[in-house]
N, C-alpha and C. Protein backbone atom coordinates (compact mmCIF):
# COMPACT_ATOMS: atom_id res chain seq x y z
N UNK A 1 36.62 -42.75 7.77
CA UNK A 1 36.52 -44.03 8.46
C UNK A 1 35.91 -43.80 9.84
N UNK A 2 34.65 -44.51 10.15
CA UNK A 2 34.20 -44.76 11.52
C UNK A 2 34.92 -45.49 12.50
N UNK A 3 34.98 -44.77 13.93
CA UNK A 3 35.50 -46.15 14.90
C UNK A 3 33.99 -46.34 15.47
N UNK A 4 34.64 -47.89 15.48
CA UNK A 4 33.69 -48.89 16.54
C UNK A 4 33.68 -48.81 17.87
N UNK A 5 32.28 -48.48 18.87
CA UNK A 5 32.74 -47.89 20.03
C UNK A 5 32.26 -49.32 21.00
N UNK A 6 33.31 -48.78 21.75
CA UNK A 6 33.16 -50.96 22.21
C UNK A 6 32.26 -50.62 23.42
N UNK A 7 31.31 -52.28 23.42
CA UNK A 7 30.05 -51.89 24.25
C UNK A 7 29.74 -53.14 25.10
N UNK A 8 31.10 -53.60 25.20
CA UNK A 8 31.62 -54.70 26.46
C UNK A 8 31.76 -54.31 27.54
N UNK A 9 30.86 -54.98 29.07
CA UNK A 9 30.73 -54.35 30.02
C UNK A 9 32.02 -55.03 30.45
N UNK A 10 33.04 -56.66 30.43
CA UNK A 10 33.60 -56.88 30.99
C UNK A 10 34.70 -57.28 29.99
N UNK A 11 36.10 -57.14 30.49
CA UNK A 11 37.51 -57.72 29.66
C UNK A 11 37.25 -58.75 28.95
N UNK A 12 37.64 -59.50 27.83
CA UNK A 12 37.58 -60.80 27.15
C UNK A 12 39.02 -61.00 26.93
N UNK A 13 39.18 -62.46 26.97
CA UNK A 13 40.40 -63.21 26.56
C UNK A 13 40.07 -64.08 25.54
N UNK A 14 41.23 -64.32 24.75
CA UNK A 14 40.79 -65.64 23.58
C UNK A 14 40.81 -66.69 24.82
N UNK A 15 40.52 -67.31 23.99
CA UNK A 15 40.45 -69.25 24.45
C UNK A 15 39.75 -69.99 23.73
N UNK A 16 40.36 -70.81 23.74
CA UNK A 16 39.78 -72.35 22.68
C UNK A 16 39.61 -73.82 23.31
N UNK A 17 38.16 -73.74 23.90
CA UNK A 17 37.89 -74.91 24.46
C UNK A 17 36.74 -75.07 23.84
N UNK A 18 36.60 -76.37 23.62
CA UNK A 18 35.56 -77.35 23.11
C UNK A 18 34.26 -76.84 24.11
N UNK A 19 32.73 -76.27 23.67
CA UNK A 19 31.44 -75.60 24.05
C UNK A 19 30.52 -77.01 23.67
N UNK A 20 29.95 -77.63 24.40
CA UNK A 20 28.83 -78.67 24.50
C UNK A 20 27.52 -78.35 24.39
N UNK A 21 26.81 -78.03 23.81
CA UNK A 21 25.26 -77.71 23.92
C UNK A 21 24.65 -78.60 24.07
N UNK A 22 23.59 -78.67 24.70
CA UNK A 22 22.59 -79.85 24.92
C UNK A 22 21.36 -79.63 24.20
N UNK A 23 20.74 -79.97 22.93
CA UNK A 23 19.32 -79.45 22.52
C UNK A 23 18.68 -80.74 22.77
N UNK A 24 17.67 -79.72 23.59
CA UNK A 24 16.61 -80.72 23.91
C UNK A 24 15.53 -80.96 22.79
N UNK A 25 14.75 -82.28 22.99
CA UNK A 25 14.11 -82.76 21.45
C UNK A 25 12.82 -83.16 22.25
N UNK A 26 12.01 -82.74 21.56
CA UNK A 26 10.16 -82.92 21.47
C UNK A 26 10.52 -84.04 21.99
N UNK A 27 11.17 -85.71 20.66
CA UNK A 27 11.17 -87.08 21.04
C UNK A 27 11.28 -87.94 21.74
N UNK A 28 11.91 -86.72 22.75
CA UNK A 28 12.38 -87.62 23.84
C UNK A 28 13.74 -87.90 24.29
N UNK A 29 14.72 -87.94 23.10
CA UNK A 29 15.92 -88.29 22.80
C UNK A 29 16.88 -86.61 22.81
N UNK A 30 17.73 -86.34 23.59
CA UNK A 30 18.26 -84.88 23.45
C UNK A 30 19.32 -84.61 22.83
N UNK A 31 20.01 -84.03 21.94
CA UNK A 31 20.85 -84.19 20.79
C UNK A 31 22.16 -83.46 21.44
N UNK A 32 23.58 -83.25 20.53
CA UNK A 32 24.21 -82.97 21.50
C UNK A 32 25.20 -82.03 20.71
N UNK A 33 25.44 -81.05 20.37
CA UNK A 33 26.56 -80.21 19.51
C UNK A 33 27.81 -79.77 20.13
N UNK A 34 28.90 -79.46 19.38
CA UNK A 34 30.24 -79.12 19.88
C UNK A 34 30.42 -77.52 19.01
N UNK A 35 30.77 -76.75 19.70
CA UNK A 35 32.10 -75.79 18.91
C UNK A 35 32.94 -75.36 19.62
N UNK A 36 33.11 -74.59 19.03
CA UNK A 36 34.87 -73.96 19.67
C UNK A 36 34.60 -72.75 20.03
N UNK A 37 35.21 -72.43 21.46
CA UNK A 37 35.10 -70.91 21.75
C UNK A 37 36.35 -70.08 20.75
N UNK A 38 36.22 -68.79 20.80
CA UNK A 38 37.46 -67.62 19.71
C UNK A 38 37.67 -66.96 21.20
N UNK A 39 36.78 -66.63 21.70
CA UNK A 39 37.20 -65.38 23.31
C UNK A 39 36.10 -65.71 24.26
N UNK A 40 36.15 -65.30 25.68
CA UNK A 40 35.50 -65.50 26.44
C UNK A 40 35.51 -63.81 27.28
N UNK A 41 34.40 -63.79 28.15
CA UNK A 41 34.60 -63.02 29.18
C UNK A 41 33.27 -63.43 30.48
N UNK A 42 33.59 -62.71 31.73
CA UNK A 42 32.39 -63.42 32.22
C UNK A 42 31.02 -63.13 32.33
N UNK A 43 30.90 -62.35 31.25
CA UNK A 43 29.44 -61.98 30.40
C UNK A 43 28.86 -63.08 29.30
N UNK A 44 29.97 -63.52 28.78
CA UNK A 44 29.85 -64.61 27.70
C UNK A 44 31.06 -65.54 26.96
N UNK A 45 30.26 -65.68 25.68
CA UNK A 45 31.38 -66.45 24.92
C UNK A 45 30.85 -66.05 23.40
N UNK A 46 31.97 -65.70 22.77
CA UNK A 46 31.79 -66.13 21.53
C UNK A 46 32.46 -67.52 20.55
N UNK A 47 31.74 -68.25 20.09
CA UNK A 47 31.79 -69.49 19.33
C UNK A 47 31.84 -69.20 17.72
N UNK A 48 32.60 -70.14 17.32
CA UNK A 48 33.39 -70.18 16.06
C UNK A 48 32.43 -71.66 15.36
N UNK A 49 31.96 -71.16 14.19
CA UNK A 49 31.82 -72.46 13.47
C UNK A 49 31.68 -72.42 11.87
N UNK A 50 32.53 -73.48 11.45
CA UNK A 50 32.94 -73.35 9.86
C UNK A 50 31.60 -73.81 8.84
N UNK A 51 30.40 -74.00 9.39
CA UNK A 51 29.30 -73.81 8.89
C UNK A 51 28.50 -72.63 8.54
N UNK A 52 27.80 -72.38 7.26
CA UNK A 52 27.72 -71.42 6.71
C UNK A 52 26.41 -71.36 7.07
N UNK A 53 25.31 -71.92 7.90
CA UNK A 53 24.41 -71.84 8.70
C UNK A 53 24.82 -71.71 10.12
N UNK A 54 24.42 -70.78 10.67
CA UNK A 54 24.37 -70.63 12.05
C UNK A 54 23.29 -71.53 12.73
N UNK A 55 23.70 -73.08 13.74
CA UNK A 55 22.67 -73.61 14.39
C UNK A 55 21.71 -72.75 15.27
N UNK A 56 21.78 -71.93 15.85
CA UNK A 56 21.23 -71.02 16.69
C UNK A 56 20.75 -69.64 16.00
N UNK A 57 19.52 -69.47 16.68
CA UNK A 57 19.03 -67.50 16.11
C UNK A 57 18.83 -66.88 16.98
N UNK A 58 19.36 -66.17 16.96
CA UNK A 58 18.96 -64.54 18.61
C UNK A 58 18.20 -65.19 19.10
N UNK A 59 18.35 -65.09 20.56
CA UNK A 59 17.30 -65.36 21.15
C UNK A 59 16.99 -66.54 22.09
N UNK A 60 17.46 -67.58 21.13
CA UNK A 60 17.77 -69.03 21.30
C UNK A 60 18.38 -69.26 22.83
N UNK A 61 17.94 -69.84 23.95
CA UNK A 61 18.10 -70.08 25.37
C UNK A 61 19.08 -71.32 25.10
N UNK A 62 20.10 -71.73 25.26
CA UNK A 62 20.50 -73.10 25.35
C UNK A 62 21.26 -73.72 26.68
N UNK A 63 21.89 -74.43 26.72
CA UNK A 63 22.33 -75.31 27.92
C UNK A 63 23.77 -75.15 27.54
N UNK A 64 24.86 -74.74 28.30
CA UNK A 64 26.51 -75.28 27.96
C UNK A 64 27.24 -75.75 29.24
N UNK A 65 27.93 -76.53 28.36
CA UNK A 65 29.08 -77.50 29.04
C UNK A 65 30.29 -77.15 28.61
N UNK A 66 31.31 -76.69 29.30
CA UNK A 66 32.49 -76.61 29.18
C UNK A 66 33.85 -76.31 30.39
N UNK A 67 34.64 -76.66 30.13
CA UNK A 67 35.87 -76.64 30.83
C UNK A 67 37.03 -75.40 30.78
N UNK A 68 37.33 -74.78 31.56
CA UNK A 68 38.83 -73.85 30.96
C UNK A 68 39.75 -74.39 30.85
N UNK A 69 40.55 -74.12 29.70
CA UNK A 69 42.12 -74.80 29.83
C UNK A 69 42.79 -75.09 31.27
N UNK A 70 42.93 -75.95 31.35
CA UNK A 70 44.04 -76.55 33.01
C UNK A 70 43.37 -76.24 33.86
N UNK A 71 41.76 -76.51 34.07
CA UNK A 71 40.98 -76.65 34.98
C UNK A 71 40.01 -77.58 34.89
N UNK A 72 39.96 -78.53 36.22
CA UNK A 72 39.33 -79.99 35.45
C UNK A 72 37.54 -79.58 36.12
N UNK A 73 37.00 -77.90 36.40
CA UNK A 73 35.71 -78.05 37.09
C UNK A 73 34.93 -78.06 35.58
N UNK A 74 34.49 -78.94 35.26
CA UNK A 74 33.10 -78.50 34.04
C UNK A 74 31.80 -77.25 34.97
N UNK A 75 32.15 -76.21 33.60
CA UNK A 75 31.03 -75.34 33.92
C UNK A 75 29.55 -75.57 33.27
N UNK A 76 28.73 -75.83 34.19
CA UNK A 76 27.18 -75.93 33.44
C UNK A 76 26.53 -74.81 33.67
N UNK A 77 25.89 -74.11 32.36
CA UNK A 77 25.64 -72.83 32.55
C UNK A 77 24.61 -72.61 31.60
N UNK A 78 23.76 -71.79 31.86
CA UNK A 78 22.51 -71.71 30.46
C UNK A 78 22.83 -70.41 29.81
N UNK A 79 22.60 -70.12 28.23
CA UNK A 79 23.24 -69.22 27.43
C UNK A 79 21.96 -68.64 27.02
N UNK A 80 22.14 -67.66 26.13
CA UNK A 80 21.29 -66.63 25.29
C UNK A 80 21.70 -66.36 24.18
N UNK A 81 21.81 -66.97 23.18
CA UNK A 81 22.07 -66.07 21.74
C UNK A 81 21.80 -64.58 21.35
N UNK A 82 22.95 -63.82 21.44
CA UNK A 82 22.23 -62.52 21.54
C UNK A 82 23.13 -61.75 20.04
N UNK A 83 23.83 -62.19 18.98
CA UNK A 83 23.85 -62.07 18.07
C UNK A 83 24.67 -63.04 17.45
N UNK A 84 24.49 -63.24 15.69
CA UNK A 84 25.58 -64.25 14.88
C UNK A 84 25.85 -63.20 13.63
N UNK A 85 27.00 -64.00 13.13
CA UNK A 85 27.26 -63.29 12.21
C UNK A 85 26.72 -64.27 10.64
N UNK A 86 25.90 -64.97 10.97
CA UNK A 86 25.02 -65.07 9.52
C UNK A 86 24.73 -63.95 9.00
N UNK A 87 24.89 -63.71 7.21
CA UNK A 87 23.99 -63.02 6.78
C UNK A 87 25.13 -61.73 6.73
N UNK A 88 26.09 -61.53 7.58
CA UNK A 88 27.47 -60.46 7.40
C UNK A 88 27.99 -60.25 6.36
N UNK A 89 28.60 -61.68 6.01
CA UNK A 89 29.17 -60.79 4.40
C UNK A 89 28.70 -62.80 3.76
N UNK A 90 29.42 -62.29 2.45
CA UNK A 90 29.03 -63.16 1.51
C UNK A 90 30.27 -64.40 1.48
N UNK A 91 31.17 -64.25 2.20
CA UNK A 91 32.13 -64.53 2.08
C UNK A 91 32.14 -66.18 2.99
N UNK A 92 32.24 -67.07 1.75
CA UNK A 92 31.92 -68.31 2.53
C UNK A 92 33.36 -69.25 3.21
N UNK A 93 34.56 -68.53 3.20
CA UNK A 93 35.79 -69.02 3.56
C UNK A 93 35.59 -68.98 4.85
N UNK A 94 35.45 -67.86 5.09
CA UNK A 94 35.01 -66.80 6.49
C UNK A 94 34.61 -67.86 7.77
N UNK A 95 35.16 -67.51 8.90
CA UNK A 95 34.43 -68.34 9.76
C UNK A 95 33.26 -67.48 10.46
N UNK A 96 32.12 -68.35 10.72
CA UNK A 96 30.78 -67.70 10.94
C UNK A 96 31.01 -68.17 13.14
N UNK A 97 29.89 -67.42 13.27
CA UNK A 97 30.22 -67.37 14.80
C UNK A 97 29.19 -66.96 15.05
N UNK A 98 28.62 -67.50 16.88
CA UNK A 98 27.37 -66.94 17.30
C UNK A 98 28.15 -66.11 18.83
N UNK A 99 27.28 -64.93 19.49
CA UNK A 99 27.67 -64.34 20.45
C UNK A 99 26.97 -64.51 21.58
N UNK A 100 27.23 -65.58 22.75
CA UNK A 100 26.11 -66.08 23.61
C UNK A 100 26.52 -65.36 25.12
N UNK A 101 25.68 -65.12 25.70
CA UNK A 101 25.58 -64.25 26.93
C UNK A 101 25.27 -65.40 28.31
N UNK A 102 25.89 -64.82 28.77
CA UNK A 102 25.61 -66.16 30.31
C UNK A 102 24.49 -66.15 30.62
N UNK A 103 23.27 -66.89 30.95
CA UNK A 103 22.70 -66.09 32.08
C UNK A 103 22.54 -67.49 33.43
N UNK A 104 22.33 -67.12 34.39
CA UNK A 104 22.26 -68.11 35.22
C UNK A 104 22.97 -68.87 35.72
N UNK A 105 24.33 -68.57 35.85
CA UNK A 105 25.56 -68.70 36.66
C UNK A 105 25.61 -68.47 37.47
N UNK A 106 26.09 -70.03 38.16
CA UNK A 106 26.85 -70.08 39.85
C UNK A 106 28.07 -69.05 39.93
N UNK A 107 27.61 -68.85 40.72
CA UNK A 107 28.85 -67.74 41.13
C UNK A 107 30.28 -67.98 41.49
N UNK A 108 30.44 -69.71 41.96
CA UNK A 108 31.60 -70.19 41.84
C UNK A 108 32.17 -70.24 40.41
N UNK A 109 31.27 -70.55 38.96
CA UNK A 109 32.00 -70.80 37.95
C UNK A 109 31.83 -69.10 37.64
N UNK A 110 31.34 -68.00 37.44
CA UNK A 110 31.67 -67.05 37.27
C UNK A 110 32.76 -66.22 37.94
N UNK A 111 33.77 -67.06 38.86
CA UNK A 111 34.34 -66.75 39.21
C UNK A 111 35.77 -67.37 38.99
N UNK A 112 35.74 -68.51 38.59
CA UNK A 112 36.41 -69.03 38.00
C UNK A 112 36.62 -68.81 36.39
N UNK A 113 35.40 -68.03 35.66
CA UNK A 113 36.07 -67.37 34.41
C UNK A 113 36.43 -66.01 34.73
N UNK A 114 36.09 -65.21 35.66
CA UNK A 114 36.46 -64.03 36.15
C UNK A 114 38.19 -64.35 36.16
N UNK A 115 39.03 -65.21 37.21
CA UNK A 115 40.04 -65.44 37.26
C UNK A 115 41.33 -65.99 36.22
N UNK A 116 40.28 -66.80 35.43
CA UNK A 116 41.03 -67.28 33.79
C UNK A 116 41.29 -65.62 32.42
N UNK A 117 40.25 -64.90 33.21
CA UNK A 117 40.29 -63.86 31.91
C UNK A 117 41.26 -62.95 32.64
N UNK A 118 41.61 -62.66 33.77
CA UNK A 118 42.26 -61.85 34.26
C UNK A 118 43.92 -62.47 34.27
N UNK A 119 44.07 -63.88 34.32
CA UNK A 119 45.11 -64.30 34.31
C UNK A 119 45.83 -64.08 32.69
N UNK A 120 44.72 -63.95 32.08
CA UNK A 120 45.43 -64.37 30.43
C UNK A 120 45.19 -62.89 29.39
N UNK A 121 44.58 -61.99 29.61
CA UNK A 121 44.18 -60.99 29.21
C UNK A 121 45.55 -60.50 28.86
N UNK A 122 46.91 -60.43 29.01
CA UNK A 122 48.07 -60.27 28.65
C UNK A 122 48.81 -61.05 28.03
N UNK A 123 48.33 -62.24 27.37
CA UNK A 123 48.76 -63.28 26.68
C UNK A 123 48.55 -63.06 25.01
């Protein structure tokens, strides 16, 4: 048996708050998606979704909106798709998930997930 050698620059905590994407549309009209975070850290987030298509592919730049539990600041922050687990196993019960990377964070809200992951990282 292989171990997995972990290649996380910063701590992660679970958390489960509702993730807002904003996709913007050629039409004019900008569309609007929800999922659920599984863990956070203040490198990223990984998102949970019971669709057996992943909306997003590596790479993919998007827009997020979200809140931490018992904190009323909404964080607006632009993401990076930088892996999903489409295509992992065959197993369609399974919940599928994308792994999005911050980039372009105020330093007030990176500091405010800095403080949520450090508070709960023992939970």
């Amino acid at each position: 048996m292989s171990e997995t050698q972990e290649t996380r620059l910063s701590p992660r905590t679970r958390i489960q708050a509702q993730i807002v994407f904003k996709i913007p549309s050629n039409k004019g009209k900008d569309s609007f998606l929800t999922l659920y975070s599984e863990n956070i850290s203040e490198g990223g987030v990984f998102l949970k979704s019971n669709a057996r298509k992943i909306p997003f592919s590596v790479g993919t730049v998007v827009n997020l909106h979200f809140a931490l539990p018992n904190n009323p600041v909404l964080i607006r922050t632009k993401g990076k798709v930088i892996w999903t687990t489409e295509g992992w196993s065959s197993d369609t019960t399974g919940v599928n998930g994308v792994g999005i990377q911050f980039i372009d964070m105020k330093e007030e809200f990176l500091t405010l997930i800095r403080r949520f992951v450090c508070e709960n990282l023992d939970k």
